[in-house]
N, C-alpha and C. Protein backbone atom coordinates (compact mmCIF):
# COMPACT_ATOMS: atom_id res chain seq x y z
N UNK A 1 -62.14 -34.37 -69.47
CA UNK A 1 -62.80 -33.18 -68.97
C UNK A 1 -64.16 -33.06 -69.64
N UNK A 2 -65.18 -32.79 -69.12
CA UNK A 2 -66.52 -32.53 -69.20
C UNK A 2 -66.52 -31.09 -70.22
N UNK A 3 -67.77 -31.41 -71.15
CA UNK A 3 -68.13 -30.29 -71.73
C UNK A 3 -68.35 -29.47 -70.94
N UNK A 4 -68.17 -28.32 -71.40
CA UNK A 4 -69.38 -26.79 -70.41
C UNK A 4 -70.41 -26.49 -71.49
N UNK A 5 -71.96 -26.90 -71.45
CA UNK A 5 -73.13 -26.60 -71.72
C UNK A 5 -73.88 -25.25 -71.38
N UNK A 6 -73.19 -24.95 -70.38
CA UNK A 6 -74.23 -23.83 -70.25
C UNK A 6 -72.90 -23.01 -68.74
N UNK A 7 -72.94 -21.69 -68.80
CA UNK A 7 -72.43 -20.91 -67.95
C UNK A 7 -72.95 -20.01 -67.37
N UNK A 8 -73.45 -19.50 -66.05
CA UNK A 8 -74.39 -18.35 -65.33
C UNK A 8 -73.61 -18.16 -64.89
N UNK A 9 -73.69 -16.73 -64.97
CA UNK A 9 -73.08 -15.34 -64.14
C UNK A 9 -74.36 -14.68 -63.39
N UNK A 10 -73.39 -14.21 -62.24
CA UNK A 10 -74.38 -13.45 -61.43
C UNK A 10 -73.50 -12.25 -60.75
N UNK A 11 -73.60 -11.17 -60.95
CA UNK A 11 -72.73 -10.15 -60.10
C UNK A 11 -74.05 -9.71 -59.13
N UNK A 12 -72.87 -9.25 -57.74
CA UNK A 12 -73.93 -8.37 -57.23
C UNK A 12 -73.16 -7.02 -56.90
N UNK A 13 -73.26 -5.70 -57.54
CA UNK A 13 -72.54 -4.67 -57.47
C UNK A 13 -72.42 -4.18 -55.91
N UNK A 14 -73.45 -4.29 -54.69
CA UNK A 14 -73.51 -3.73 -53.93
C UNK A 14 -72.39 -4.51 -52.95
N UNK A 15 -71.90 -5.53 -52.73
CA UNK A 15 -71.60 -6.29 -52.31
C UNK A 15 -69.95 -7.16 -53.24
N UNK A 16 -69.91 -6.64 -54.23
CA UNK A 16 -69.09 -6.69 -55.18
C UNK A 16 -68.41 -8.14 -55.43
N UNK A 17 -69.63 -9.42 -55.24
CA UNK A 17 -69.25 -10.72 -55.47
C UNK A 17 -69.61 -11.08 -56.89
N UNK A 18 -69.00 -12.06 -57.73
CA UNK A 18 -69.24 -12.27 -58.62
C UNK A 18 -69.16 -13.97 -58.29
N UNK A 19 -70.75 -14.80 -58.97
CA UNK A 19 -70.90 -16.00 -58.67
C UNK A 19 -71.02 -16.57 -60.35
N UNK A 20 -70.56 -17.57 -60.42
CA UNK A 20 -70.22 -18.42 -61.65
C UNK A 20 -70.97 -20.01 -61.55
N UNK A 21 -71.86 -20.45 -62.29
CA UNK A 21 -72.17 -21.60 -62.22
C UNK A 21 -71.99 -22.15 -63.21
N UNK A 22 -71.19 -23.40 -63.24
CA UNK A 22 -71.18 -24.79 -64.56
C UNK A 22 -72.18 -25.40 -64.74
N UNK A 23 -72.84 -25.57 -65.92
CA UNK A 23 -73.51 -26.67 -66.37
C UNK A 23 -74.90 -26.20 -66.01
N UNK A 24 -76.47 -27.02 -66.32
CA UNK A 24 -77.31 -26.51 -66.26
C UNK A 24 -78.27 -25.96 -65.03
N UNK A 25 -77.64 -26.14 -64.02
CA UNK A 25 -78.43 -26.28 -62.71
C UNK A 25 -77.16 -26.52 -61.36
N UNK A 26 -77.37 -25.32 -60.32
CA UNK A 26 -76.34 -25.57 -59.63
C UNK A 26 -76.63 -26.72 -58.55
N UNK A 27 -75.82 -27.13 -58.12
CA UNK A 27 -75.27 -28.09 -57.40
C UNK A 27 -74.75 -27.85 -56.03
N UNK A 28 -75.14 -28.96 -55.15
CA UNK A 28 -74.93 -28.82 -53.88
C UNK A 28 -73.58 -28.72 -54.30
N UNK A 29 -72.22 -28.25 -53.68
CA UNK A 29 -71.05 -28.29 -53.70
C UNK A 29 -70.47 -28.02 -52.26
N UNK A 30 -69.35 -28.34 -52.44
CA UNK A 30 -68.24 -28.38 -51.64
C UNK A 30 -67.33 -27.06 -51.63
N UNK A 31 -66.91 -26.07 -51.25
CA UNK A 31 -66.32 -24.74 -51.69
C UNK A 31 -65.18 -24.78 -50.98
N UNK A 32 -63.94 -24.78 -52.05
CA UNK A 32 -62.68 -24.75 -51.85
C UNK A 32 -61.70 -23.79 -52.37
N UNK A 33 -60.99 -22.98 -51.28
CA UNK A 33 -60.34 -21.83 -51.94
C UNK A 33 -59.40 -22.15 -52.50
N UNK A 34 -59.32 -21.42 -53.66
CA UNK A 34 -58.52 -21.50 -54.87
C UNK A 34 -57.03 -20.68 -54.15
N UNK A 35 -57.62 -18.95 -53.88
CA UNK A 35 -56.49 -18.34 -53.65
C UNK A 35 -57.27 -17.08 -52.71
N UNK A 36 -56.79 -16.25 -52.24
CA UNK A 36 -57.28 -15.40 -51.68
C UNK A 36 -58.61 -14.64 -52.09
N UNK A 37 -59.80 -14.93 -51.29
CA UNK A 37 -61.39 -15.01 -51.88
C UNK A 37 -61.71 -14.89 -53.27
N UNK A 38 -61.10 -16.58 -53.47
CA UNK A 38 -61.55 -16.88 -54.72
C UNK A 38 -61.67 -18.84 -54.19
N UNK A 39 -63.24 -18.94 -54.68
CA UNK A 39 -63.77 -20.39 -54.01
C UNK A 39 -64.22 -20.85 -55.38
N UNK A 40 -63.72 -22.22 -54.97
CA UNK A 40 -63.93 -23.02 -56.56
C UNK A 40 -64.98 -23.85 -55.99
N UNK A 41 -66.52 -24.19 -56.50
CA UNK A 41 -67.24 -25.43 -56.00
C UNK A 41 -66.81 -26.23 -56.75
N UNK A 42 -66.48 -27.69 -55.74
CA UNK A 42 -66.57 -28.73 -56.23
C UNK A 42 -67.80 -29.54 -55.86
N UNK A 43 -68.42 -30.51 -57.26
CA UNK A 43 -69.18 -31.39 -56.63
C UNK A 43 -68.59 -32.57 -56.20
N UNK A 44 -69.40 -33.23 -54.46
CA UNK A 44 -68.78 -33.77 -53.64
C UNK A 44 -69.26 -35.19 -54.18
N UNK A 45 -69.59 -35.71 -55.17
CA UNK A 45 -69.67 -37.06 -55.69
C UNK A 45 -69.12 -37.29 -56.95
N UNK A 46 -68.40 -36.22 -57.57
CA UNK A 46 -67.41 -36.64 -58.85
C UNK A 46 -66.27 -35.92 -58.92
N UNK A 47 -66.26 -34.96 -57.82
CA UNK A 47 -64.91 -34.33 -57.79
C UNK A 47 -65.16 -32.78 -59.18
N UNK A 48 -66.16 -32.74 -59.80
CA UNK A 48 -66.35 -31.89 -61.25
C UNK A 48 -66.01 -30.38 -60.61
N UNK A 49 -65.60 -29.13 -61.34
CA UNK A 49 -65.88 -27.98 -60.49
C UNK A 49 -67.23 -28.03 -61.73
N UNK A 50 -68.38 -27.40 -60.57
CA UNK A 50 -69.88 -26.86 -60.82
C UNK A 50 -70.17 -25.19 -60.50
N UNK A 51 -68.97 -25.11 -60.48
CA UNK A 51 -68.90 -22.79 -60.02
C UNK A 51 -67.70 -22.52 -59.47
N UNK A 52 -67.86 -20.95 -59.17
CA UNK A 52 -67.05 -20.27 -58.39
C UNK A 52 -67.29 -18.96 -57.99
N UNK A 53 -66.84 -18.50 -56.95
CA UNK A 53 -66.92 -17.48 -56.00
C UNK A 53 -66.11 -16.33 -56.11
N UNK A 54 -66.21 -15.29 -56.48
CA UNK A 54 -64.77 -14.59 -56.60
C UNK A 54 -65.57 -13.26 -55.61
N UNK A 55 -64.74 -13.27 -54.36
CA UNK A 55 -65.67 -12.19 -52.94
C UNK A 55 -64.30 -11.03 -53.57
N UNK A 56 -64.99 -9.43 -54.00
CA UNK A 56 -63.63 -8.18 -54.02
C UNK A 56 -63.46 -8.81 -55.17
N UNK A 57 -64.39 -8.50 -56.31
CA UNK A 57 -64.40 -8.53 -57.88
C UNK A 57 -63.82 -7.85 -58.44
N UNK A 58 -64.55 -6.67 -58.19
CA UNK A 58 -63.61 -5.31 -59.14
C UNK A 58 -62.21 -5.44 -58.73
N UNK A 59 -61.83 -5.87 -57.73
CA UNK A 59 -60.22 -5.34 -56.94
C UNK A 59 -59.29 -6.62 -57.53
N UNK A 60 -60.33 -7.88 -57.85
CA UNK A 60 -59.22 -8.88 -58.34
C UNK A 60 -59.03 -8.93 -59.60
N UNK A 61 -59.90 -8.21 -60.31
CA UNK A 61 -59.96 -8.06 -61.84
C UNK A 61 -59.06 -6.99 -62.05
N UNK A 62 -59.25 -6.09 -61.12
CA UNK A 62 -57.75 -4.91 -61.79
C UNK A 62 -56.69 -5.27 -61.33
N UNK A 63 -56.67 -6.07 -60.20
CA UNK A 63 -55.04 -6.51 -59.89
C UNK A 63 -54.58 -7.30 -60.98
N UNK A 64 -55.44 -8.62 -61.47
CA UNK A 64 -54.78 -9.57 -62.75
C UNK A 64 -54.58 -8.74 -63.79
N UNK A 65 -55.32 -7.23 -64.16
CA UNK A 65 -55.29 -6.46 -65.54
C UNK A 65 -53.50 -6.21 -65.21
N UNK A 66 -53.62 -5.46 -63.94
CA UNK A 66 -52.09 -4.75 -64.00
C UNK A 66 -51.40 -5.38 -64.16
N UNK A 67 -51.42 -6.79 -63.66
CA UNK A 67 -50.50 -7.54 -63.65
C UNK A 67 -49.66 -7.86 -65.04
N UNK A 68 -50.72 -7.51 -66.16
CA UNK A 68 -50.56 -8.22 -67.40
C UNK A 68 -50.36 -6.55 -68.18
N UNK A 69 -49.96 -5.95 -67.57
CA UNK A 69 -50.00 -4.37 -68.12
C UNK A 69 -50.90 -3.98 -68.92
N UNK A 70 -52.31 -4.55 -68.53
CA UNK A 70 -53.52 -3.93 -69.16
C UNK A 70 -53.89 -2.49 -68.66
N UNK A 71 -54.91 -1.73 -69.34
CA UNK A 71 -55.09 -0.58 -68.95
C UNK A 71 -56.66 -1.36 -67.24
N UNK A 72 -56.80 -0.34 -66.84
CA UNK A 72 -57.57 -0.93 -65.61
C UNK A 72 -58.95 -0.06 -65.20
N UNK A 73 -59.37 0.02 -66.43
CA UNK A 73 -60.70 0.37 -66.58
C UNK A 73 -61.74 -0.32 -67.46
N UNK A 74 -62.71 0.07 -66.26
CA UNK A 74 -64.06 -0.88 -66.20
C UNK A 74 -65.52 -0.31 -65.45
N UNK A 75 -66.63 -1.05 -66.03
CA UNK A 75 -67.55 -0.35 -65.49
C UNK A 75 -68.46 -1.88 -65.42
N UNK A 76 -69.57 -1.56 -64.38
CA UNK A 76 -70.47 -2.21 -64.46
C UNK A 76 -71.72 -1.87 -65.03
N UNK A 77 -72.53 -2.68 -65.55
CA UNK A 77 -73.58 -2.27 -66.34
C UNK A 77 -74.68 -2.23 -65.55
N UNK A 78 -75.86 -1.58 -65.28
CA UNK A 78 -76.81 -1.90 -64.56
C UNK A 78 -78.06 -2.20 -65.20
């Protein structure tokens, strides 16, 4: 498995996607769903994941909290 050098985040509150990029510079990729709007890029010449997609952020982040009987509060920063 490949180091991770570098990690970008990008939320967009209005729209409530949260985008994830591996390594220093994103990459053409391939986007393959993981699980219900959640897309893993793969790059299509080594198979590496180079990001991911998570579409209904806030809603999948409090479903995994509950899941784990966390409390389910959160805010975004602007």
């Amino acid at each position: 498995m490949a180091k991770i050098n570098k990690l970008t985040l990008g939320y967009d509150p209005k729209s409530d996607i949260l985008e994830v990029t591996i390594g220093p510079k994103a990459h053409k990729a391939v986007s393959v769903e993981k699980e219900d709007e959640v897309f893993l890029r793969i790059h299509p010449g080594t198979g590496e994941l180079v990001g991911m997609t998570i579409l209904g952020f806030r809603h999948y982040l409090a479903d995994k909290l509950s899941r784990k009987g966390k409390p389910v509060e959160f805010s975004v920063a602007r």
